[in-house]
N, C-alpha and C. Protein backbone atom coordinates (compact mmCIF):
# COMPACT_ATOMS: atom_id res chain seq x y z
N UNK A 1 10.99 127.00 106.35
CA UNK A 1 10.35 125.97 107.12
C UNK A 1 8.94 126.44 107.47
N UNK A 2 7.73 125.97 106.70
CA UNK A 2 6.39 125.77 107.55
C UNK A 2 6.65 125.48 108.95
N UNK A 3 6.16 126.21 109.84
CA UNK A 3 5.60 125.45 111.08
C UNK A 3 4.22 125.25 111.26
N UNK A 4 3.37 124.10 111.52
CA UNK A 4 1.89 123.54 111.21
C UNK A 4 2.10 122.82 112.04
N UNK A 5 0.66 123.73 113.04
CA UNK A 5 0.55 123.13 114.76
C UNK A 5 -1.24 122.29 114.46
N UNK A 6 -0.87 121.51 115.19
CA UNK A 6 -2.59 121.27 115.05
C UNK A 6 -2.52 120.52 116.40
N UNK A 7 -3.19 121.56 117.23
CA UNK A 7 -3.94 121.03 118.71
C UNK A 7 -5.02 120.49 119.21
N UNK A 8 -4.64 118.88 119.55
CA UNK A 8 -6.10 119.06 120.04
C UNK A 8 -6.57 119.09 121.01
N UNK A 9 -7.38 119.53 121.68
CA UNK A 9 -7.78 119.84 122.94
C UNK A 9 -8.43 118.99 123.71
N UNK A 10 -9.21 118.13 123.11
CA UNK A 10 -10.04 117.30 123.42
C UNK A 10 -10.91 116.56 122.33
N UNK A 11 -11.12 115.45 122.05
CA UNK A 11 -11.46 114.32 120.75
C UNK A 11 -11.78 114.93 119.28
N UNK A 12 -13.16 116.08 119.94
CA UNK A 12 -13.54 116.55 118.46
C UNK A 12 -13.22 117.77 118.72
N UNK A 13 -12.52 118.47 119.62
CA UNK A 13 -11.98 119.94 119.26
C UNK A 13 -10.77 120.39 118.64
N UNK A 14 -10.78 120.77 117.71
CA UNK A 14 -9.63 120.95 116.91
C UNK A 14 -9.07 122.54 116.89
N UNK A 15 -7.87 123.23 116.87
CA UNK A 15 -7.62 124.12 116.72
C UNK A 15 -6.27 124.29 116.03
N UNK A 16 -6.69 125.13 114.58
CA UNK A 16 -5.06 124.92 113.53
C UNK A 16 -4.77 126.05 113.81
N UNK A 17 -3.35 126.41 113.76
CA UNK A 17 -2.88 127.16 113.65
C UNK A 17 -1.21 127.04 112.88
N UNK A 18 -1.33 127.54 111.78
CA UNK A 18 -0.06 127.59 110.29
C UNK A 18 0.99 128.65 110.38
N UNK A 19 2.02 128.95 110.78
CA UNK A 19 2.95 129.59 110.60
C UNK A 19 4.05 129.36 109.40
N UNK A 20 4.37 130.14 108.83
CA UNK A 20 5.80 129.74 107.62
C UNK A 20 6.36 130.36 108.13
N UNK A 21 7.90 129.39 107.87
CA UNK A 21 8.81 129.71 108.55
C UNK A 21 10.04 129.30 107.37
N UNK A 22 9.72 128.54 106.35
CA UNK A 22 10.59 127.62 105.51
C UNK A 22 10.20 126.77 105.06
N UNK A 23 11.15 125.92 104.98
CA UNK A 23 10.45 124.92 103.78
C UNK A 23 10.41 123.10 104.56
N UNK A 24 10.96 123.10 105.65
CA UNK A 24 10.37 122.14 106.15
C UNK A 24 8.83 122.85 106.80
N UNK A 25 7.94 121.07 107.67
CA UNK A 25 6.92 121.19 108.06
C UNK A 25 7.20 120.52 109.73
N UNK A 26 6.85 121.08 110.96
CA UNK A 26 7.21 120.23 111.95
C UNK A 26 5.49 120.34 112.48
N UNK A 27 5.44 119.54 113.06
CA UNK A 27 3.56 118.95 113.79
C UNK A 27 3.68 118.67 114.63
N UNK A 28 2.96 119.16 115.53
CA UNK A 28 2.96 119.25 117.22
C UNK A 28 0.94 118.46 117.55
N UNK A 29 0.94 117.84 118.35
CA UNK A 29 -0.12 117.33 118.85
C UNK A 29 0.03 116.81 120.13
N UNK A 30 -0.74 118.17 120.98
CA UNK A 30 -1.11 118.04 122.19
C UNK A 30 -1.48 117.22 122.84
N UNK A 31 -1.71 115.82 123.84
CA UNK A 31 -2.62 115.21 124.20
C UNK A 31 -2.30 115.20 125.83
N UNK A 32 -2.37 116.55 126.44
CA UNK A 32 -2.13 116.81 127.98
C UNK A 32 -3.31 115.99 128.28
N UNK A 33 -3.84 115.58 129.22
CA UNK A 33 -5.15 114.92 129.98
C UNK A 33 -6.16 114.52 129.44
N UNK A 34 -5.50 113.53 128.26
CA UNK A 34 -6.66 112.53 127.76
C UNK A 34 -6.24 111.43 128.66
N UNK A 35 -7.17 110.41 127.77
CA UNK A 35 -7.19 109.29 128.67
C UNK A 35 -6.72 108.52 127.08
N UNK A 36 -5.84 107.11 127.84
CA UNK A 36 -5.38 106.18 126.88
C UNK A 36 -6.11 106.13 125.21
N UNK A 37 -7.49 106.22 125.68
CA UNK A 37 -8.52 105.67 124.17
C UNK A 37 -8.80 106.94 123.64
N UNK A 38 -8.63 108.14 124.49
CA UNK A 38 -8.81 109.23 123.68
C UNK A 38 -7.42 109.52 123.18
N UNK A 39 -6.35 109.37 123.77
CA UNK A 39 -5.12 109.61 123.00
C UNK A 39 -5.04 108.79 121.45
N UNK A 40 -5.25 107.61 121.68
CA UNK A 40 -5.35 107.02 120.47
C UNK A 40 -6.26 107.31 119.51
N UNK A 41 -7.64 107.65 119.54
CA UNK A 41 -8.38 108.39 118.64
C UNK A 41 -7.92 109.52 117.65
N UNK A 42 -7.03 110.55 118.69
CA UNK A 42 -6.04 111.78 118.19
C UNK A 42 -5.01 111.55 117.68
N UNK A 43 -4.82 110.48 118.05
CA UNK A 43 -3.05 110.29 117.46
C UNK A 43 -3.58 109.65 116.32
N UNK A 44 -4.29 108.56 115.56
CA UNK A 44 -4.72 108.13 114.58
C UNK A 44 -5.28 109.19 113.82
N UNK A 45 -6.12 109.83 114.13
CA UNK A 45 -6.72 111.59 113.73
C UNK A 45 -5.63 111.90 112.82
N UNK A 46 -4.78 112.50 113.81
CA UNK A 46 -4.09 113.61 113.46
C UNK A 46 -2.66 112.83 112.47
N UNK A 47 -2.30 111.27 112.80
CA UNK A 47 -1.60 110.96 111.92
C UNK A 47 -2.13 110.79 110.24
N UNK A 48 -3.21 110.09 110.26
CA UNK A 48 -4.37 110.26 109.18
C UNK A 48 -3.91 112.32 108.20
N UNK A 49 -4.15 113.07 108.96
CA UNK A 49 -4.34 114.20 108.47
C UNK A 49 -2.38 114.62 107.96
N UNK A 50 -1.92 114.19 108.71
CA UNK A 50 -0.44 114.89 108.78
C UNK A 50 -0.08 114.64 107.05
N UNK A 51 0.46 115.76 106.26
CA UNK A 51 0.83 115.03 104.69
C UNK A 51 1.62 114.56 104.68
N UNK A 52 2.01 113.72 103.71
CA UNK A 52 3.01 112.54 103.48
C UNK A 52 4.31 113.35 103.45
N UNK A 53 4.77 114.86 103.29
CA UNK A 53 5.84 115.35 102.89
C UNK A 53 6.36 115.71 104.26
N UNK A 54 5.63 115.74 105.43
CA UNK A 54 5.93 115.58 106.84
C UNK A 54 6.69 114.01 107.36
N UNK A 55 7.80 114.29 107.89
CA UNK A 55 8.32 112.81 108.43
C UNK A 55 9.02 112.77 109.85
N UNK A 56 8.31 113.96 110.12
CA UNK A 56 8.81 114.25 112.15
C UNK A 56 7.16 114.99 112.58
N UNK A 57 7.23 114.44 113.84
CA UNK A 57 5.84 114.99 114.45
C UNK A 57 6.23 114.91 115.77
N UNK A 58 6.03 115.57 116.76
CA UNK A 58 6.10 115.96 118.21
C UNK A 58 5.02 115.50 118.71
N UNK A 59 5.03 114.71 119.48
CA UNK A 59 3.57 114.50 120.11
C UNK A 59 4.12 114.70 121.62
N UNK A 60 2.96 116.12 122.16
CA UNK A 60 3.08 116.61 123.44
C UNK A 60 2.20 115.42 124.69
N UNK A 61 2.57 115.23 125.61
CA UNK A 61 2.25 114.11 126.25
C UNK A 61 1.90 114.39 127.65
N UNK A 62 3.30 114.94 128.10
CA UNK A 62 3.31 115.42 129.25
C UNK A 62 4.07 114.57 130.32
N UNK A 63 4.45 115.02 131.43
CA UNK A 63 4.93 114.09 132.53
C UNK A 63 5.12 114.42 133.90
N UNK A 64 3.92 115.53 134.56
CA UNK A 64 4.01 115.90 135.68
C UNK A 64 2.77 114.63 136.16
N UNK A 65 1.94 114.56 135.17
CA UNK A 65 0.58 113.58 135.37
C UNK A 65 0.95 112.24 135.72
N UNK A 66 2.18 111.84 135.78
CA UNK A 66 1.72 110.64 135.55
C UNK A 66 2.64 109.85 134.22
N UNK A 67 3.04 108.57 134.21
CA UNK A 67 3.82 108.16 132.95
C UNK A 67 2.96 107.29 132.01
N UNK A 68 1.71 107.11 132.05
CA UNK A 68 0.72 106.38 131.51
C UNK A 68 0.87 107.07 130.08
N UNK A 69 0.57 107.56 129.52
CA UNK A 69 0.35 108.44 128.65
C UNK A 69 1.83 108.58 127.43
N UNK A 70 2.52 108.73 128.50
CA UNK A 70 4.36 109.01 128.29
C UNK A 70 4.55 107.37 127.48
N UNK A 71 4.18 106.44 128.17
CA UNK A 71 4.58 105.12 128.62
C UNK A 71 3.84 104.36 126.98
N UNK A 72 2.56 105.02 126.77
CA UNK A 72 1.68 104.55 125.18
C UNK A 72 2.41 104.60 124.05
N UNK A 73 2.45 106.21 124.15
CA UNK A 73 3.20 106.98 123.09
C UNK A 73 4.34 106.52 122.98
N UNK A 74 5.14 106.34 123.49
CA UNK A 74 6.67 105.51 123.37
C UNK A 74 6.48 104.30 122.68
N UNK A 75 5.91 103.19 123.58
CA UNK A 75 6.07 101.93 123.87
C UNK A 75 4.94 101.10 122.93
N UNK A 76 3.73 101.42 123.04
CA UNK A 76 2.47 100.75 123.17
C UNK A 76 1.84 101.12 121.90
N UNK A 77 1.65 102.49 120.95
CA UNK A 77 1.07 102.77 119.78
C UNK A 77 1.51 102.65 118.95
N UNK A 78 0.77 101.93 117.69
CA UNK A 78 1.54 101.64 116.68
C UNK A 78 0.39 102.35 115.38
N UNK A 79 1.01 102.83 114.35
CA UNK A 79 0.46 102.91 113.09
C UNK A 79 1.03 102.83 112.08
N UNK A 80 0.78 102.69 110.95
CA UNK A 80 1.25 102.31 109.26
C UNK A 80 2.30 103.42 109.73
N UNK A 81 2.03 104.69 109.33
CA UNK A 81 3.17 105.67 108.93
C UNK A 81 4.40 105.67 110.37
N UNK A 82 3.62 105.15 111.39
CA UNK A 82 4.58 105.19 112.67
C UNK A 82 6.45 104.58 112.22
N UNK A 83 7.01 105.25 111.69
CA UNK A 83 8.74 104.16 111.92
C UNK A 83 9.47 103.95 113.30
N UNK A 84 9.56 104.83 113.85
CA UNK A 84 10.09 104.58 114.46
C UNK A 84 9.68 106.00 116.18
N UNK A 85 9.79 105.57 117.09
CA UNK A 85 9.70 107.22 118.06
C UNK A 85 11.06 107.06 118.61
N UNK A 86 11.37 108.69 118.95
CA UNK A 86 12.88 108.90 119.82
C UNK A 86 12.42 110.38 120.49
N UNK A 87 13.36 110.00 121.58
CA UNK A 87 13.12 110.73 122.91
C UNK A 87 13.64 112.02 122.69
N UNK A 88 12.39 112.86 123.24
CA UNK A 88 13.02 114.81 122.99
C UNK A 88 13.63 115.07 124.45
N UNK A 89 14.47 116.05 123.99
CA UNK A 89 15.02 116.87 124.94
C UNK A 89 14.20 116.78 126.17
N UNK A 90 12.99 117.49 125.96
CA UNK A 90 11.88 118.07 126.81
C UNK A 90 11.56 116.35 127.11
N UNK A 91 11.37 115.76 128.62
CA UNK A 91 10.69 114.53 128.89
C UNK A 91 9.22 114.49 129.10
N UNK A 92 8.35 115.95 128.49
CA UNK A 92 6.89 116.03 128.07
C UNK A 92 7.10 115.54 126.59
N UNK A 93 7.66 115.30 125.94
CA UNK A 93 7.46 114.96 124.61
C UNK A 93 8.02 113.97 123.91
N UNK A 94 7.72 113.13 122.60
CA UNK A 94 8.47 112.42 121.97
C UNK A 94 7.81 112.76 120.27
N UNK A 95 9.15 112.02 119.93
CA UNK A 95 9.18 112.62 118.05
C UNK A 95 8.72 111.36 117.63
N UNK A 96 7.96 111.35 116.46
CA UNK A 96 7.35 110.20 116.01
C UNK A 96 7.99 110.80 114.85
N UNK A 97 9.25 109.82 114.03
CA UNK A 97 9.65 109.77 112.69
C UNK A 97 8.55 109.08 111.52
N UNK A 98 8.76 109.74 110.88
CA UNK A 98 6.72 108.84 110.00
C UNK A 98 7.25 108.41 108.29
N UNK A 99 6.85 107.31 108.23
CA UNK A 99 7.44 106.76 106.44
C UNK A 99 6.58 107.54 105.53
């Protein structure tokens, strides 16, 4: 299993970091204390970049802040590769299954 993190920190800051681990790929994308329009910029970003052989992605969200954010990512964002989201363990996060 690849593990392939790509954080972003803020709109145009990017930071990769690639671990192998196997032969799946899992994708993590941070979006602690953006705001609604910057989350969506990143999440389009980073779905754009994710390869097609990826079909789970973690998107970190958060939920001490606030459920705004929590509440997008679930409910409210949509994209082509988006199928379907389901709820992680952790209630900072949700899995975006991707076609």
């Amino acid at each position: 299993m690849h593990l392939y993190s790509l954080v972003i920190k803020r709109k145009n800051d990017y930071n990769e970091n690639v671990e192998k681990a196997g032969n799946d790929m899992i994708d993590r994308l941070d979006i602690h204390g953006f705001t609604k329009a910057e989350a969506k910029l990143a999440l389009d970003r980073f779905l754009k970049q994710v390869p097609t052989s990826i079909h789970e992605v973690v998107i970190i969200h958060g939920y001490h802040g606030g459920t705004r954010l929590k509440t997008f990512v679930r409910k409210g964002y949509q994209h082509p590769r988006l199928l379907r989201t389901m709820v992680n363990m952790n209630p900072g996060e949700t899995i975006f299954v991707l076609k």
